[in-house]
PDB file of N, CA and C in Angstrom:
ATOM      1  N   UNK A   1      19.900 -12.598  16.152  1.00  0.00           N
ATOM      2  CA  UNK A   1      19.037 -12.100  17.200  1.00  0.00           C
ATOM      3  C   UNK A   1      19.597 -10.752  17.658  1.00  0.00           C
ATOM      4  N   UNK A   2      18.722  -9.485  17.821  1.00  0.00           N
ATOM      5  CA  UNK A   2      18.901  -8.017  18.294  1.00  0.00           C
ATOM      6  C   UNK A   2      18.339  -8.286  19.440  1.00  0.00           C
ATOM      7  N   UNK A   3      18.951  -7.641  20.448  1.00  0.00           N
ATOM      8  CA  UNK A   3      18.184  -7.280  21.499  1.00  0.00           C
ATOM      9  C   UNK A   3      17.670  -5.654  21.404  1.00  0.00           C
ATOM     10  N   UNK A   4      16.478  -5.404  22.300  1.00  0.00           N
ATOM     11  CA  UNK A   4      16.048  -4.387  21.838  1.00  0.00           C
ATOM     12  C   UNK A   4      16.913  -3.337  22.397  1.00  0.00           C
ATOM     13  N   UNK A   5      17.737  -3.411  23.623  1.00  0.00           N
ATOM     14  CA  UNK A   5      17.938  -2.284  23.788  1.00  0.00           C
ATOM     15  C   UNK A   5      19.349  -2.097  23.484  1.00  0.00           C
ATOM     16  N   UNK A   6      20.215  -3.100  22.235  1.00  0.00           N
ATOM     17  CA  UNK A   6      21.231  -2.901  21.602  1.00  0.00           C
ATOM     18  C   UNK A   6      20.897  -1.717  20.184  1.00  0.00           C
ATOM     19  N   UNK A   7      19.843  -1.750  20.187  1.00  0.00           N
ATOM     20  CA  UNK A   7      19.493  -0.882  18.578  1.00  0.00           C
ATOM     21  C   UNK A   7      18.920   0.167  18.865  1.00  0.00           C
ATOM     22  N   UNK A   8      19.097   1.443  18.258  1.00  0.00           N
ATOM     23  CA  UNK A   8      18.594   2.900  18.298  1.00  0.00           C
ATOM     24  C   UNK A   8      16.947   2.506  18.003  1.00  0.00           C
ATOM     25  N   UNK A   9      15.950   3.815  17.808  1.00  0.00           N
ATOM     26  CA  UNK A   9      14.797   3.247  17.481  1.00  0.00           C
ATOM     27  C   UNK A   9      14.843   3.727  15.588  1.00  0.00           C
ATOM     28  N   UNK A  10      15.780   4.917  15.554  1.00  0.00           N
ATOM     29  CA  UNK A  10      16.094   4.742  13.916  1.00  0.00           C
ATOM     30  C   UNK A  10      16.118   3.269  13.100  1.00  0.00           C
ATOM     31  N   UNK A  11      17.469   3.159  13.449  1.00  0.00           N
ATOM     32  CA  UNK A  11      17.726   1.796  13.197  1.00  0.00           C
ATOM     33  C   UNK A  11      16.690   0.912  13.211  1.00  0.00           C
ATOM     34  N   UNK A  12      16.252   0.509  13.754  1.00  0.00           N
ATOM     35  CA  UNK A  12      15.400  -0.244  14.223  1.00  0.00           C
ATOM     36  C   UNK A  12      14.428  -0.466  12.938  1.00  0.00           C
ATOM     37  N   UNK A  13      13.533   0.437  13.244  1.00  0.00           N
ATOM     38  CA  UNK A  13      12.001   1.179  11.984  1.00  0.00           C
ATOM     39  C   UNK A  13      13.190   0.854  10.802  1.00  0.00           C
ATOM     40  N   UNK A  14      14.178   1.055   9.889  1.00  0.00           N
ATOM     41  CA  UNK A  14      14.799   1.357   9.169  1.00  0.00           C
ATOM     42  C   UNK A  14      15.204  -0.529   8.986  1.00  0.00           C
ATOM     43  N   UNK A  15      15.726  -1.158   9.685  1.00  0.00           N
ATOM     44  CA  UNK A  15      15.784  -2.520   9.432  1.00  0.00           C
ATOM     45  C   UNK A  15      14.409  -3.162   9.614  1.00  0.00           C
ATOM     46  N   UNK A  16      13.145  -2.411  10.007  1.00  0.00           N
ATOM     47  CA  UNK A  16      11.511  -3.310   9.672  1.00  0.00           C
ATOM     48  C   UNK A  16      11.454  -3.192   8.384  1.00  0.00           C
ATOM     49  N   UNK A  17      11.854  -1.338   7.733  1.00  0.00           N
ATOM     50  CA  UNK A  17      10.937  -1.299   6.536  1.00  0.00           C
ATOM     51  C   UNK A  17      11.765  -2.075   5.332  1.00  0.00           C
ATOM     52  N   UNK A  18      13.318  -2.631   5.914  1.00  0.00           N
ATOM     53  CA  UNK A  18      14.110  -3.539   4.803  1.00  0.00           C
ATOM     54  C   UNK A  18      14.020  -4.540   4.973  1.00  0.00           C
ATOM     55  N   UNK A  19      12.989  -5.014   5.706  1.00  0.00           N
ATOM     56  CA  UNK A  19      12.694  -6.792   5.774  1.00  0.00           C
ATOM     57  C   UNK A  19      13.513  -7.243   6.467  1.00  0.00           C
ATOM     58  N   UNK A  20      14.370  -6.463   7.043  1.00  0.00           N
ATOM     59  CA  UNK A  20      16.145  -7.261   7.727  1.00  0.00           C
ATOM     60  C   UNK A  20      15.414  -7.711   8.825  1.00  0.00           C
ATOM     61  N   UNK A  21      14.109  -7.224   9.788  1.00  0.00           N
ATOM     62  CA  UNK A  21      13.475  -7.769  10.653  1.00  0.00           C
ATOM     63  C   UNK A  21      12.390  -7.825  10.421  1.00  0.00           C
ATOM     64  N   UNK A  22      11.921  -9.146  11.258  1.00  0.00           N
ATOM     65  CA  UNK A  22      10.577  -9.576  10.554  1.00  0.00           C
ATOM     66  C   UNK A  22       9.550  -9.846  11.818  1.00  0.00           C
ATOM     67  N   UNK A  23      10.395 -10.999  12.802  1.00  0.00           N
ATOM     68  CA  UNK A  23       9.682 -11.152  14.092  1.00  0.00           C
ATOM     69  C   UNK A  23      10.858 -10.438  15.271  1.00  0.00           C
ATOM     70  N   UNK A  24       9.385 -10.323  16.405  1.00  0.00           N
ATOM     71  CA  UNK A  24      10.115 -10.649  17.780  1.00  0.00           C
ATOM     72  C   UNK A  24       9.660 -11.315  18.793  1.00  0.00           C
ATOM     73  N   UNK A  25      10.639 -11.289  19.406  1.00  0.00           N
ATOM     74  CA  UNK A  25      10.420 -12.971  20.750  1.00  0.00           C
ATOM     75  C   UNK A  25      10.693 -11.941  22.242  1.00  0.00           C
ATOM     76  N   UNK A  26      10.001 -12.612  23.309  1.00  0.00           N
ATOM     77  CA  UNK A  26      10.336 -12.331  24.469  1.00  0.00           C
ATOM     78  C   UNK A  26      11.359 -13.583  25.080  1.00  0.00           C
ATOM     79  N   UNK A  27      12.834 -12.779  25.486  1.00  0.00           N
ATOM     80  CA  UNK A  27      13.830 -13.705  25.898  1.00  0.00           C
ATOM     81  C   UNK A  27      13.629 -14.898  27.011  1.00  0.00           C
ATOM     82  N   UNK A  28      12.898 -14.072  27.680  1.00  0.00           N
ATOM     83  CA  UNK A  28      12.365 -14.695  28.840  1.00  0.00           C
ATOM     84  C   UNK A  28      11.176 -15.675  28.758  1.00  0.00           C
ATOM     85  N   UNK A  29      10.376 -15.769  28.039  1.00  0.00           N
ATOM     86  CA  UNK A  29       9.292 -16.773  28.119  1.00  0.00           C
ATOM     87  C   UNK A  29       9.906 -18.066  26.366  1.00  0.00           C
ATOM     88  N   UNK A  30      10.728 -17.547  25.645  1.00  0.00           N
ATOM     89  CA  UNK A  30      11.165 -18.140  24.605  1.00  0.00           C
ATOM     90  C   UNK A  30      10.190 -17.911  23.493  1.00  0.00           C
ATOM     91  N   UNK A  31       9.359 -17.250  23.417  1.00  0.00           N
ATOM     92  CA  UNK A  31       8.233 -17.037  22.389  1.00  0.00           C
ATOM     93  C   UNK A  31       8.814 -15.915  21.658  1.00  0.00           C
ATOM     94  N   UNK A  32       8.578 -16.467  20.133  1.00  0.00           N
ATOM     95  CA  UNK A  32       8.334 -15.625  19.381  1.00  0.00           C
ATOM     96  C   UNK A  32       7.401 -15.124  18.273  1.00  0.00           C
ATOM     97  N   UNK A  33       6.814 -13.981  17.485  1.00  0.00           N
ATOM     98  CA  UNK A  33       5.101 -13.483  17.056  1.00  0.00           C
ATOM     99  C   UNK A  33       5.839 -12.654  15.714  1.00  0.00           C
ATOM    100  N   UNK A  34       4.940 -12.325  15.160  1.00  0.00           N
ATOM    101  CA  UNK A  34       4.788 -11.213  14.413  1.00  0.00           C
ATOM    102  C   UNK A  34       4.931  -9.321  14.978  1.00  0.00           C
ATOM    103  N   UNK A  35       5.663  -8.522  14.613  1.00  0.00           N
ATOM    104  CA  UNK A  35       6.025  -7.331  15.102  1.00  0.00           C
ATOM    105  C   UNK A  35       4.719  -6.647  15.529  1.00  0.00           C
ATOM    106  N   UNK A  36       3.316  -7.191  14.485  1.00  0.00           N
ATOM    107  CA  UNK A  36       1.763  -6.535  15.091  1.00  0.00           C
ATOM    108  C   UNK A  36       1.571  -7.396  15.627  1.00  0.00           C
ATOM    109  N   UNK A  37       1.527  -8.373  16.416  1.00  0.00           N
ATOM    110  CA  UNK A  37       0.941  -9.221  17.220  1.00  0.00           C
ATOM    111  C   UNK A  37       0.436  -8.205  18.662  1.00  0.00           C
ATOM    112  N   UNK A  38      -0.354  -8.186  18.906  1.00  0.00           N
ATOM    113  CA  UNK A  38      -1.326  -7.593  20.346  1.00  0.00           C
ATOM    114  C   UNK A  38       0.181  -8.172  21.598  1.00  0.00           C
ATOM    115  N   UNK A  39       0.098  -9.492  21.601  1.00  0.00           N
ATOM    116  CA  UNK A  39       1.061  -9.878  22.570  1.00  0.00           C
ATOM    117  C   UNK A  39       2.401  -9.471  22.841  1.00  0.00           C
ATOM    118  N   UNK A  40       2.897  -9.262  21.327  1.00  0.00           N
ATOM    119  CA  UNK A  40       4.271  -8.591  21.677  1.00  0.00           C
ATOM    120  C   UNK A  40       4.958  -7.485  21.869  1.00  0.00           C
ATOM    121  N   UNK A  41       3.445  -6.475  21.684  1.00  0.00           N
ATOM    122  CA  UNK A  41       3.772  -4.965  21.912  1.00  0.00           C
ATOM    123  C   UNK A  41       3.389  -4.977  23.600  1.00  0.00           C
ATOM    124  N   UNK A  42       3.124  -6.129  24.041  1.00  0.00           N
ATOM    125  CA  UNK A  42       3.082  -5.688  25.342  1.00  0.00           C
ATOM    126  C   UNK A  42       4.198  -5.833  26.249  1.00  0.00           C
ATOM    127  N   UNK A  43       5.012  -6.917  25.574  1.00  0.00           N
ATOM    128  CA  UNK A  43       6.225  -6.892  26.393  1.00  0.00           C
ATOM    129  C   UNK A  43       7.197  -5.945  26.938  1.00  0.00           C
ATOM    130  N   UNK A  44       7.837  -6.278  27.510  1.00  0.00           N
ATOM    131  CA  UNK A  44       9.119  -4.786  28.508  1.00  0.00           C
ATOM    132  C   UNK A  44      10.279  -5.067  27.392  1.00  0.00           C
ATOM    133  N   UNK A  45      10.404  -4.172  27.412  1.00  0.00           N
ATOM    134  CA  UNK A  45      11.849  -3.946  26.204  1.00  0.00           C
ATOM    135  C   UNK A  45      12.779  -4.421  26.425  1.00  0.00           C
ATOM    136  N   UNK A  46      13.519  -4.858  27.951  1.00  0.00           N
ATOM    137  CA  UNK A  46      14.346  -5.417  28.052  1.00  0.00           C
ATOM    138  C   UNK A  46      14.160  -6.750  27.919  1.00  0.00           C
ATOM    139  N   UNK A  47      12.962  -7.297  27.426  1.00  0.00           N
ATOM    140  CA  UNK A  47      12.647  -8.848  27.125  1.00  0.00           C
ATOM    141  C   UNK A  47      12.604  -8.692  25.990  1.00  0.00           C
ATOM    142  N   UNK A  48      13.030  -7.597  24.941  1.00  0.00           N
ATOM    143  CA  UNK A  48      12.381  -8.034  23.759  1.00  0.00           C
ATOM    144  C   UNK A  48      13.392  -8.121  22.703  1.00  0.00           C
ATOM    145  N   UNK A  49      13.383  -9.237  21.716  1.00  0.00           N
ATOM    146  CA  UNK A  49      14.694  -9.636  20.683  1.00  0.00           C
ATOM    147  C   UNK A  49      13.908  -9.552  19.535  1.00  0.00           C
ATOM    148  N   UNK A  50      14.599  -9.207  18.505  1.00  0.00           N
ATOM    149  CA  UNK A  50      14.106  -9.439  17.524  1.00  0.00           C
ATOM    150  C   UNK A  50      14.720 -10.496  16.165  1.00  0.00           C
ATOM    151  N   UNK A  51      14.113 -11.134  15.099  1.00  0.00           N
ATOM    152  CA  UNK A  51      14.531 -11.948  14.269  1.00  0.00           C
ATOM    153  C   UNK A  51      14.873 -11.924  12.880  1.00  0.00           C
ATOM    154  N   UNK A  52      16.127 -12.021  12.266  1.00  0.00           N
ATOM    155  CA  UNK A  52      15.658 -11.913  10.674  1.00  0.00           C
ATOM    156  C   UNK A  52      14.231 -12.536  10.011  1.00  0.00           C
ATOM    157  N   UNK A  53      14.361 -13.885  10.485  1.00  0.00           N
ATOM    158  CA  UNK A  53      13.254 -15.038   9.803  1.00  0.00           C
ATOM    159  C   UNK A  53      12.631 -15.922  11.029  1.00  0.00           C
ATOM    160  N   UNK A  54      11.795 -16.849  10.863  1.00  0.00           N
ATOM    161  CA  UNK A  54      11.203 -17.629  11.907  1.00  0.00           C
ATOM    162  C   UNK A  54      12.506 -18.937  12.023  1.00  0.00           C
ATOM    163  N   UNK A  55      13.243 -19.004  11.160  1.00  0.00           N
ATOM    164  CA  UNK A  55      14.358 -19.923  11.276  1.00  0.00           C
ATOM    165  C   UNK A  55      15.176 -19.499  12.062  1.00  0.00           C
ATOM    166  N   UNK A  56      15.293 -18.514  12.054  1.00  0.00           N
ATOM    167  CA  UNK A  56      16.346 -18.403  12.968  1.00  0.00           C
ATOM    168  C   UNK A  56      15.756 -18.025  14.517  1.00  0.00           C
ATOM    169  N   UNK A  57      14.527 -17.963  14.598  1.00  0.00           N
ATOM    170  CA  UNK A  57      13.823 -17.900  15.777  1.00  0.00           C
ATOM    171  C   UNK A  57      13.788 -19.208  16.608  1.00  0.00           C
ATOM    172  N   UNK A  58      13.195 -20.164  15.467  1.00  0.00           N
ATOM    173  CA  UNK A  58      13.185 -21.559  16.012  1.00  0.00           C
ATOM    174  C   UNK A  58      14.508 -21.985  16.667  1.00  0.00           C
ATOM    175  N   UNK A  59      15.893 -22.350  15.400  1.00  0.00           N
ATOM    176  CA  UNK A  59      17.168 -22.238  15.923  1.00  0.00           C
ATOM    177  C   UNK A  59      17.827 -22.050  17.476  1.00  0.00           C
ATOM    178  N   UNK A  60      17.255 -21.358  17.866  1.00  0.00           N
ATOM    179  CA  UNK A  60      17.402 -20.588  19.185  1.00  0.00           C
ATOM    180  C   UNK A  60      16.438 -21.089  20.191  1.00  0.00           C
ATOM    181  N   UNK A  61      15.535 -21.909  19.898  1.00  0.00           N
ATOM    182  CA  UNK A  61      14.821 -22.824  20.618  1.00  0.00           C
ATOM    183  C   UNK A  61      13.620 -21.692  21.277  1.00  0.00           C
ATOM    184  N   UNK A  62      12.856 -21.148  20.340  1.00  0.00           N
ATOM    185  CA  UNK A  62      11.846 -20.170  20.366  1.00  0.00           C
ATOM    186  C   UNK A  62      10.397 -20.672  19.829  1.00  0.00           C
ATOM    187  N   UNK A  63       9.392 -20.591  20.475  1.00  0.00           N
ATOM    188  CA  UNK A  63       8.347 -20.995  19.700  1.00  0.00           C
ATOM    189  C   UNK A  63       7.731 -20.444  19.246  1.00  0.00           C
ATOM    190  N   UNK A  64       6.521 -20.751  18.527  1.00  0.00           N
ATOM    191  CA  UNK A  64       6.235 -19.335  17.896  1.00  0.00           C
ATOM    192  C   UNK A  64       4.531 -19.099  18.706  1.00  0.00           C
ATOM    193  N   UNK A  65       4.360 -17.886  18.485  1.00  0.00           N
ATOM    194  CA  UNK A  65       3.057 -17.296  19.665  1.00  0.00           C
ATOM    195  C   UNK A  65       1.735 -18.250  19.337  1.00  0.00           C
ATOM    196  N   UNK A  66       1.054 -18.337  20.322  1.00  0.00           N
ATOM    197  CA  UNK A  66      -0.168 -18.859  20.250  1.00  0.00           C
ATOM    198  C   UNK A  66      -1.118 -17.830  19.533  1.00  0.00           C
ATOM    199  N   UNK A  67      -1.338 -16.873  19.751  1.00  0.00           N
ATOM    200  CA  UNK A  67      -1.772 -15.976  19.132  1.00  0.00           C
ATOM    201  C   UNK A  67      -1.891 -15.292  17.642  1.00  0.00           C
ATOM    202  N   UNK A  68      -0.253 -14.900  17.239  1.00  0.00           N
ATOM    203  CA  UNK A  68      -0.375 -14.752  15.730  1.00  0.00           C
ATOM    204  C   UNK A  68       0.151 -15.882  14.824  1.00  0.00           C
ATOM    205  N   UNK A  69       0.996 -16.605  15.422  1.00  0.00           N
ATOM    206  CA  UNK A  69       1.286 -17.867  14.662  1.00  0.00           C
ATOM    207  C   UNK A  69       0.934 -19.106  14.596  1.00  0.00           C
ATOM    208  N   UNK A  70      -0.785 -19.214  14.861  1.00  0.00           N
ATOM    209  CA  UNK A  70      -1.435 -20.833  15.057  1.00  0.00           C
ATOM    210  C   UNK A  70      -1.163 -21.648  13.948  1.00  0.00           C
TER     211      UNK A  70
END
């Protein structure tokens, strides 16, 4: 798990386009979506983590969004 405001925004774009990240979760509500999900670009950055895989999302006791992951 990254938090968002541990990572540059280089970095960042640069570990999407290597698959190293895939989802992100808001810390605070325990949900986690897809990086295009409508819902998770709305979150505040300081809520926002991101995931290698949905395993390791779950792991962490995260669910996954109502929205992109029915």
């Amino acid at each position: 798990m990254i938090r968002h405001d541990d990572i540059n925004p280089a970095e960042l774009r640069k570990q999407i386009r290597q698959k190293k990240i895939t989802f992100g979760g808001n810390v605070k509500l325990k949900i986690f979506g897809k990086l295009n999900c409508k819902s998770g670009k709305r979150m505040f950055k300081q809520n926002r983590v991101f995931f290698c895989s949905e395993e390791e999302a779950l792991e962490r006791n995260f669910r996954p969004c109502g929205h992109c992951l029915i």
